[in-house]
Protein backbone atom coordinates (compact mmCIF):
# COMPACT_ATOMS: atom_id res chain seq x y z
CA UNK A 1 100.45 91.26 100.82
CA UNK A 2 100.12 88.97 103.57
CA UNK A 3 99.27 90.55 107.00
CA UNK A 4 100.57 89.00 110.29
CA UNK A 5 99.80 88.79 113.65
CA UNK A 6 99.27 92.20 115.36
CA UNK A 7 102.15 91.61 118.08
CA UNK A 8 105.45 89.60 118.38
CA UNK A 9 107.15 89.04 121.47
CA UNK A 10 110.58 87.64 122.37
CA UNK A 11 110.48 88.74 125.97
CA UNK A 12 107.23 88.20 127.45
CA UNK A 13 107.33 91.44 130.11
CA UNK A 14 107.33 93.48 126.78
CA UNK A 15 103.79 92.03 125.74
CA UNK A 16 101.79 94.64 125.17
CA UNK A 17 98.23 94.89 123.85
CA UNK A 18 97.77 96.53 120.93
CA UNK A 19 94.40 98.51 119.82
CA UNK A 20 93.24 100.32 116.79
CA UNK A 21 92.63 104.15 117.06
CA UNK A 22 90.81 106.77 114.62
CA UNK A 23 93.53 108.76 112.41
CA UNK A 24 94.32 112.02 114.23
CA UNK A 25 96.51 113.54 116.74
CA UNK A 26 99.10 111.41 118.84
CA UNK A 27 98.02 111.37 122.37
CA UNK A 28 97.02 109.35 125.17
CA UNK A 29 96.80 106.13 124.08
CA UNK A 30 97.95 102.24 125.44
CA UNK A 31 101.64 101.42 125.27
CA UNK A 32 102.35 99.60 122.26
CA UNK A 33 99.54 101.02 119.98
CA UNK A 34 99.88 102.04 116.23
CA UNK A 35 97.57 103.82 114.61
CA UNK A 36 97.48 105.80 111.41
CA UNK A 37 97.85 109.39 112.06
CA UNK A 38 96.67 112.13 109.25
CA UNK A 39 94.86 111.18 105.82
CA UNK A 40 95.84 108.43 103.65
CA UNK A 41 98.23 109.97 101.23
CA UNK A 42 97.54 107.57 97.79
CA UNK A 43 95.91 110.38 95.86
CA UNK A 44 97.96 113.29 96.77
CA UNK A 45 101.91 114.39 96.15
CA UNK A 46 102.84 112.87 99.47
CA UNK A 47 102.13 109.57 98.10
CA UNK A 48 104.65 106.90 99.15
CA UNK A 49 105.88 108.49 101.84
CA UNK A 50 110.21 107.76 102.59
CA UNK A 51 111.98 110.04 104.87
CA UNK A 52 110.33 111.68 108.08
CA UNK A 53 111.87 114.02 110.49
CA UNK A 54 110.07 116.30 112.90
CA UNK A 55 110.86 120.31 114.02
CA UNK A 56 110.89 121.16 117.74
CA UNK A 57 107.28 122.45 117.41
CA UNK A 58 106.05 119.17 116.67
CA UNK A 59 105.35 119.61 112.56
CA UNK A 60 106.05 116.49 110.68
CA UNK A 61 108.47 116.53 107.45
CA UNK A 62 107.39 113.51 105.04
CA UNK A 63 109.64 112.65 101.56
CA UNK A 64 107.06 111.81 98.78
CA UNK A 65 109.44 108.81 96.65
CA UNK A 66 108.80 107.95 93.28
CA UNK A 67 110.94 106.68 90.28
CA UNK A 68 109.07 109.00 87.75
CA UNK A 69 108.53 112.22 89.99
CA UNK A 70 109.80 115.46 87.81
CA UNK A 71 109.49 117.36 91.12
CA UNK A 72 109.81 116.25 94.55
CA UNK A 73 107.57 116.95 97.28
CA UNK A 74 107.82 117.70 101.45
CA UNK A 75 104.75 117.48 102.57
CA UNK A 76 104.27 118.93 106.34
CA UNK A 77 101.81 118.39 108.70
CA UNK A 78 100.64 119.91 111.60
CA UNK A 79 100.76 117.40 115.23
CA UNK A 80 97.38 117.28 115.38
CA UNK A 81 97.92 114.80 111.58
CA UNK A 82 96.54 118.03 109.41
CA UNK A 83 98.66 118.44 106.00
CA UNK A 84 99.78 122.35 106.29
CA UNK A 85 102.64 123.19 103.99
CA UNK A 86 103.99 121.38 100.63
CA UNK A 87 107.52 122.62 99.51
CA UNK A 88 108.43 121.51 95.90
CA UNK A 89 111.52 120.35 95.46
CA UNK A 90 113.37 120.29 91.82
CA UNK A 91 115.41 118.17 89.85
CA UNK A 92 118.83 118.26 89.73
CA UNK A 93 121.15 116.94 87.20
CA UNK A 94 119.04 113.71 86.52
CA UNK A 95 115.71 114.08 84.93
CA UNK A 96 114.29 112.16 87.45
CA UNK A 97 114.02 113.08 91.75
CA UNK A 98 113.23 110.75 94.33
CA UNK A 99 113.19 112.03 98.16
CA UNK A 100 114.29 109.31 101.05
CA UNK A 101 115.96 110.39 104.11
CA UNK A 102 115.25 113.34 106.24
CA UNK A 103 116.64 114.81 108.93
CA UNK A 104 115.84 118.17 111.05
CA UNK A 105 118.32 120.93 112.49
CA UNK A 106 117.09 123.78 115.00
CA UNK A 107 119.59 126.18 113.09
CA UNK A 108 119.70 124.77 109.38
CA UNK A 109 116.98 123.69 108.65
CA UNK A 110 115.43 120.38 106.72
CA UNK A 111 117.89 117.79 104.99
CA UNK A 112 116.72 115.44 102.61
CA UNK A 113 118.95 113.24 100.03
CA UNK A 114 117.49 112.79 96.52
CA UNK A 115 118.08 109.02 95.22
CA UNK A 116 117.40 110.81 91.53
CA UNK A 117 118.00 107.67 89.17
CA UNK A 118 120.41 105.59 91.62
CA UNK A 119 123.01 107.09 89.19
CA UNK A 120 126.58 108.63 89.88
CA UNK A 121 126.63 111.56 90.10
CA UNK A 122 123.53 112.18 90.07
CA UNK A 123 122.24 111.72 93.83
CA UNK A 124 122.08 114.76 95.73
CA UNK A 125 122.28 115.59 99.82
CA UNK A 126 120.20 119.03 99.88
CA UNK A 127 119.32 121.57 102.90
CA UNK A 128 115.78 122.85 102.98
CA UNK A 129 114.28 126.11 104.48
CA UNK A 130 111.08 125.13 105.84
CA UNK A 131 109.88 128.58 106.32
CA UNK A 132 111.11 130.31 102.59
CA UNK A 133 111.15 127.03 100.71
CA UNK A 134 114.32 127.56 99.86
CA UNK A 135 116.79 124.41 98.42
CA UNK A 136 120.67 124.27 98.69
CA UNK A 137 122.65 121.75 97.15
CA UNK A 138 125.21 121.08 99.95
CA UNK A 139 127.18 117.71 98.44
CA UNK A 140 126.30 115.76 95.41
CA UNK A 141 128.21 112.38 93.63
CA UNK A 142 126.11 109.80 95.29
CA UNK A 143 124.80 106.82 93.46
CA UNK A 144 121.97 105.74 95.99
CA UNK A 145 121.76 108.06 99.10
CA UNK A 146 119.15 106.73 101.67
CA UNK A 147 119.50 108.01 105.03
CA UNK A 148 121.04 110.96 106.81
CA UNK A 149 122.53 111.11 110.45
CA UNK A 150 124.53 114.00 112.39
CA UNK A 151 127.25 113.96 114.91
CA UNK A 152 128.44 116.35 117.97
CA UNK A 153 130.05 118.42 115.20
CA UNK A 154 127.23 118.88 113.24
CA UNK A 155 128.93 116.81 110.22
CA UNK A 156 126.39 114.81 108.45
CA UNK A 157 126.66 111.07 107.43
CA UNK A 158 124.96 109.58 104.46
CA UNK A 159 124.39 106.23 103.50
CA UNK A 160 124.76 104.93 100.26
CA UNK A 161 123.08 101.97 99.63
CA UNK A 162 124.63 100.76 96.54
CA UNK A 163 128.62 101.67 96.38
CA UNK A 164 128.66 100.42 100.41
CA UNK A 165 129.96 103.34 101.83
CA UNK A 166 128.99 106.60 104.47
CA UNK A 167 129.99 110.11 103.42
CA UNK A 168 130.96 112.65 105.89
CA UNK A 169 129.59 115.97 104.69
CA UNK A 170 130.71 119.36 106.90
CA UNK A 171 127.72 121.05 108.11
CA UNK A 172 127.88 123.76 105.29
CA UNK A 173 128.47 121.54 102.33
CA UNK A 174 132.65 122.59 102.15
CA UNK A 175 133.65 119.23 102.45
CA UNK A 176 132.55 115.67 101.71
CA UNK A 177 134.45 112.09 102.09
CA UNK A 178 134.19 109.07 102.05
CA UNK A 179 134.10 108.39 106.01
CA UNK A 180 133.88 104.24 105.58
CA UNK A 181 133.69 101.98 102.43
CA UNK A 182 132.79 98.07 103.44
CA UNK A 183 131.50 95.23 101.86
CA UNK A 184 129.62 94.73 105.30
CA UNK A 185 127.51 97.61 103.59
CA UNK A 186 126.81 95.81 100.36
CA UNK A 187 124.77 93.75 99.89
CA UNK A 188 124.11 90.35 96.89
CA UNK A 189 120.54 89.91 97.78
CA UNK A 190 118.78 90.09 94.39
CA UNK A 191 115.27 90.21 95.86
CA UNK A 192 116.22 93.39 97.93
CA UNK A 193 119.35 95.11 96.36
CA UNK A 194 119.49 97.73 98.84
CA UNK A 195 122.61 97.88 101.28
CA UNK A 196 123.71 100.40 103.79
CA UNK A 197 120.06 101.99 104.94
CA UNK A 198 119.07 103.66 108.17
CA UNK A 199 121.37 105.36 110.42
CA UNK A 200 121.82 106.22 114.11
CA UNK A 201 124.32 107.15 116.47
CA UNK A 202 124.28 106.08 120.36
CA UNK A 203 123.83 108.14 122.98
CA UNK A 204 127.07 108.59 123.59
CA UNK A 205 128.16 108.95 119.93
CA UNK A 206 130.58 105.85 120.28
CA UNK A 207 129.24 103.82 117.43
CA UNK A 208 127.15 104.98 114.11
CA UNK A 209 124.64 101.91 113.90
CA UNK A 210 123.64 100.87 110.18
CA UNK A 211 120.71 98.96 108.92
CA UNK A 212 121.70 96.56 106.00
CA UNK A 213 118.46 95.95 104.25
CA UNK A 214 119.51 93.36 102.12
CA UNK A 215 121.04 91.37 104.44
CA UNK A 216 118.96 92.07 107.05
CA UNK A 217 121.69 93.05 109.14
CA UNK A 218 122.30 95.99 111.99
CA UNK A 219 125.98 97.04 111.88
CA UNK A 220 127.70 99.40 114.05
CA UNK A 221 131.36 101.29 113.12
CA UNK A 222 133.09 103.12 116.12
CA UNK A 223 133.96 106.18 116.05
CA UNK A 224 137.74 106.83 117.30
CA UNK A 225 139.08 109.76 118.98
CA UNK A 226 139.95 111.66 115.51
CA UNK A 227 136.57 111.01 114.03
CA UNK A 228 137.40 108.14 111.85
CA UNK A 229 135.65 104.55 111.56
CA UNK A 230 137.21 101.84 113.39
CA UNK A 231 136.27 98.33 112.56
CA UNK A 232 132.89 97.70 111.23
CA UNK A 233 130.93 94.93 112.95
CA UNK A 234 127.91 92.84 113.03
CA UNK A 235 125.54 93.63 115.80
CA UNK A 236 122.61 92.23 115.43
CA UNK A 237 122.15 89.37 112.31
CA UNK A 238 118.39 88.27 111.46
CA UNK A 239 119.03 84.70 110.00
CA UNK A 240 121.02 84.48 113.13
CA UNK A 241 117.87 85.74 115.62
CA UNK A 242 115.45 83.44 113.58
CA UNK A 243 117.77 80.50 114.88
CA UNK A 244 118.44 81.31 118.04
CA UNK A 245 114.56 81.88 118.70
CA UNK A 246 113.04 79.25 116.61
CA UNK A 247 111.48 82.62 114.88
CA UNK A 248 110.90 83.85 111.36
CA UNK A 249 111.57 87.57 109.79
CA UNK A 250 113.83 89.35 112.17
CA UNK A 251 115.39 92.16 110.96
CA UNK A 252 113.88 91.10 107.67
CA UNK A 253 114.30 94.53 105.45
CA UNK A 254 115.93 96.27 108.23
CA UNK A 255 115.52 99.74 107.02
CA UNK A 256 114.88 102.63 109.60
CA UNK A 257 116.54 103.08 113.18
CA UNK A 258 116.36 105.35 115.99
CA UNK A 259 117.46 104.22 119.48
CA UNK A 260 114.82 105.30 122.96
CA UNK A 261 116.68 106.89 125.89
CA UNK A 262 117.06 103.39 127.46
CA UNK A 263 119.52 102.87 124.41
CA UNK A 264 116.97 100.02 123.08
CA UNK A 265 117.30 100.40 119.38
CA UNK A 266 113.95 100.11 116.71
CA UNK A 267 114.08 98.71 113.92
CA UNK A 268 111.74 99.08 110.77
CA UNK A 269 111.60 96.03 109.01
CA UNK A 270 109.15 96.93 106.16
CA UNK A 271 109.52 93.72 104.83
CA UNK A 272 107.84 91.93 107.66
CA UNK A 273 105.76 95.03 108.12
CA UNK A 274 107.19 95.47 111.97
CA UNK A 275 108.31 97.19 114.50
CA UNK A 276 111.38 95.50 115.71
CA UNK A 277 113.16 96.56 119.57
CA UNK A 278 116.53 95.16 120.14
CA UNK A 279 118.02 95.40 123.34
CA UNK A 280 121.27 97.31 123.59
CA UNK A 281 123.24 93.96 123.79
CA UNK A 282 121.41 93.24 120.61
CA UNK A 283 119.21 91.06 121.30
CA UNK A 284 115.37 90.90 119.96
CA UNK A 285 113.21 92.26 122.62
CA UNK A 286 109.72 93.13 121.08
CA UNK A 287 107.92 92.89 117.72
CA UNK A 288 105.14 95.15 117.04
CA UNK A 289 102.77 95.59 114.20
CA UNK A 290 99.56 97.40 113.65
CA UNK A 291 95.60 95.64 113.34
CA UNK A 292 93.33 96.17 110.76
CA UNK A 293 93.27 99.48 109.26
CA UNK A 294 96.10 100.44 111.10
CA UNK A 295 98.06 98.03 109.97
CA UNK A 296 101.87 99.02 108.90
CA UNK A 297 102.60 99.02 104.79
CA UNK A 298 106.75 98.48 103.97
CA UNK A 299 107.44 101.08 106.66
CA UNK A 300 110.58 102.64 105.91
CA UNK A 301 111.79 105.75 108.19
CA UNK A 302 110.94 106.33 111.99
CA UNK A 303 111.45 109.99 114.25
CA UNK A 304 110.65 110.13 117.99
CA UNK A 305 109.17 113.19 119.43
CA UNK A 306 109.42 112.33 123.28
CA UNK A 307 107.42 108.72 123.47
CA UNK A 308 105.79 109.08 120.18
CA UNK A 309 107.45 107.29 117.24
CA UNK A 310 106.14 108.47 113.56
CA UNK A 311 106.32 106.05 110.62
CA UNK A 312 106.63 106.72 107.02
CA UNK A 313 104.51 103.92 105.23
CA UNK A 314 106.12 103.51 101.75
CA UNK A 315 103.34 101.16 100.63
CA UNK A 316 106.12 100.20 98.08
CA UNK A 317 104.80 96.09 97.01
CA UNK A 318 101.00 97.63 96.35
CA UNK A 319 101.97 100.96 94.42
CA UNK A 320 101.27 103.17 97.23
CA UNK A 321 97.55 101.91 97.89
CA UNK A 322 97.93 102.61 101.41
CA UNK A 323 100.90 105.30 101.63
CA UNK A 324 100.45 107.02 105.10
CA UNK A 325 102.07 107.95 108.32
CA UNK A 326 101.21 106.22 111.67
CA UNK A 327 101.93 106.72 115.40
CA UNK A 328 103.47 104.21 117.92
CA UNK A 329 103.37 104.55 121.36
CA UNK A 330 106.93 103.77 122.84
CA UNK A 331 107.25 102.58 126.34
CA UNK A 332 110.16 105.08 126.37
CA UNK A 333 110.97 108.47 124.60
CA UNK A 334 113.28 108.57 122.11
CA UNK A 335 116.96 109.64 122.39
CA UNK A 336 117.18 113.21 121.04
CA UNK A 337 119.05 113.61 117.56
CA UNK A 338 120.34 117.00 118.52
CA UNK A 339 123.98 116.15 118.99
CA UNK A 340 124.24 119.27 121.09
């Protein structure tokens, strides 16, 4: 796999220097760094790391993704990168599980969807108990879930990357619907045949962003008065970027998203193997990517905890060689996902 450059600016007053660390606890550290944080994960059940969320205390929440797991895996560790607690997660109605997005509630608990075999109705949103173990099957019928996000109501929104289409699921599993079905959230790239991917609301819970991976695309849907979608849109189009700035890769495999308090949204483009800032007009602000050992591998999901921003390295083109997590150190904290 071909490694780039360690940084990529489009605004030059958001060059920062970037520096290789030891693997350990997030801390003080330059602006702009990555480094791995916690043990490489190739030999263990956290292998391939997907979905990552993080609990008020500062405990990490890694997926474990693979297309042959009999039983999936949460592995958590500790904020100083220590692996503490692995909750087994079983099948469901496919023979096969496979863990992506996460997300983390004060109240409720861990979500994770379960891609199981990318089958109808086979793909499962579940709620975890971090402390008993415990798993709940609160809505099921999906034929790719991939990411989760959560509004002011506590409703959650799933993506599903191959029908094109977000499901609104009530907070205790009653209900679930089909909140927005687009071809926008398709996608006919062969190469990458994944479609509606990362979410993230604004702060202000105006627009649900949404990473097309195969098109390499950020969309955004408002969100009128009643709670339904309004018009989906383009927001931010890589082929477009590469033009306009004489660049290559933008957006290129958009997959995670999580916007900083300044309402700057990142961007995982585990394609390019970057961390990609666009402003909140959309344009391309900063590009950032680890050195040497610390180097990012297809990184797929992102969570803040106040300026630091943990990465779930899928290592997905080398068969999980160099599945980790790492650390970046925003020049701003993230916005919080408690809707709240």
């Amino acid at each position: 796999m071909n490694r780039r450059p360690t940084l990529r600016s489009s605004m030059p007053a958001l060059v920062l220097a970037l520096a290789a660390y030891s693997v350990g606890a997030s801390g003080d550290q330059p602006v702009g760094t990555i480094r791995n944080f916690g043990p490489n994960l190739q030999q263990t059940v956290c292998r391939q790391p997907e979905g990552i969320a993080v609990d008020p205390r500062g405990n990490l929440y890694a997926s474990s993704n693979s297309d042959t797991a009999t039983i999936g895996h949460v592995c958590v560790f500790n904020r100083h990168g220590t692996l503490v607690d692995i909750i087994e997660v079983p099948t469901g109605t496919s023979p096969v599980i496979g863990l992506l997005g996460e997300l983390f509630d004060e109240d409720d608990g861990l979500y994770v969807v379960d891609q199981a075999d990318n089958v109808a109705p086979n793909g499962r949103l579940l709620k975890i108990n971090p402390r008993t173990h415990a798993v709940t099957l609160l809505a099921a019928g999906f034929s790719f879930p991939n990411a989760i996000a959560q509004d002011r109501h506590r409703n959650l929104y799933v993506s599903d990357s191959l029908t094109g289409q977000i499901a609104r699921v009530a907070p205790d599993g009653s209900s679930k619907t089909v909140w927005i079905d687009s071809p926008l959230l398709r996608t006919n790239n062969p190469d990458q045949p994944v479609g509606a991917n990362g979410l993230a609301f604004d702060r202000e819970h105006r627009f649900l962003y949404v990473a097309n991976t195969g098109d390499h695309r950020i969309l955004r849907i408002p969100v009128l008065r009643d709670g339904s979608s309004g018009a989906i849109e383009i927001f931010a189009d890589g082929a477009t970027i590469n033009g306009q700035l004489g660049i290559t890769q933008a957006l290129f495999g958009a997959d995670g998203i999580q916007f900083d308090v300044r309402g700057n949204l990142y961007v995982l483009a585990n394609q390019a193997e970057e961390i990609q800032v666009l402003s909140p007009d959309g344009r391309l602000i900063a590009r950032y990517a680890g050195s040497g050992a610390n180097v990012l591998d297809f990184p797929a999901s992102l969570v803040f905890k106040g300026d630091d921003l943990y990465i779930a390295n899928m290592s997905a083109q080398d068969g999980g060689i160099n599945s980790k997590l790492s650390v970046f150190e925003a020049p701003y904290p993230g916005l919080p996902l408690d809707p709240r």
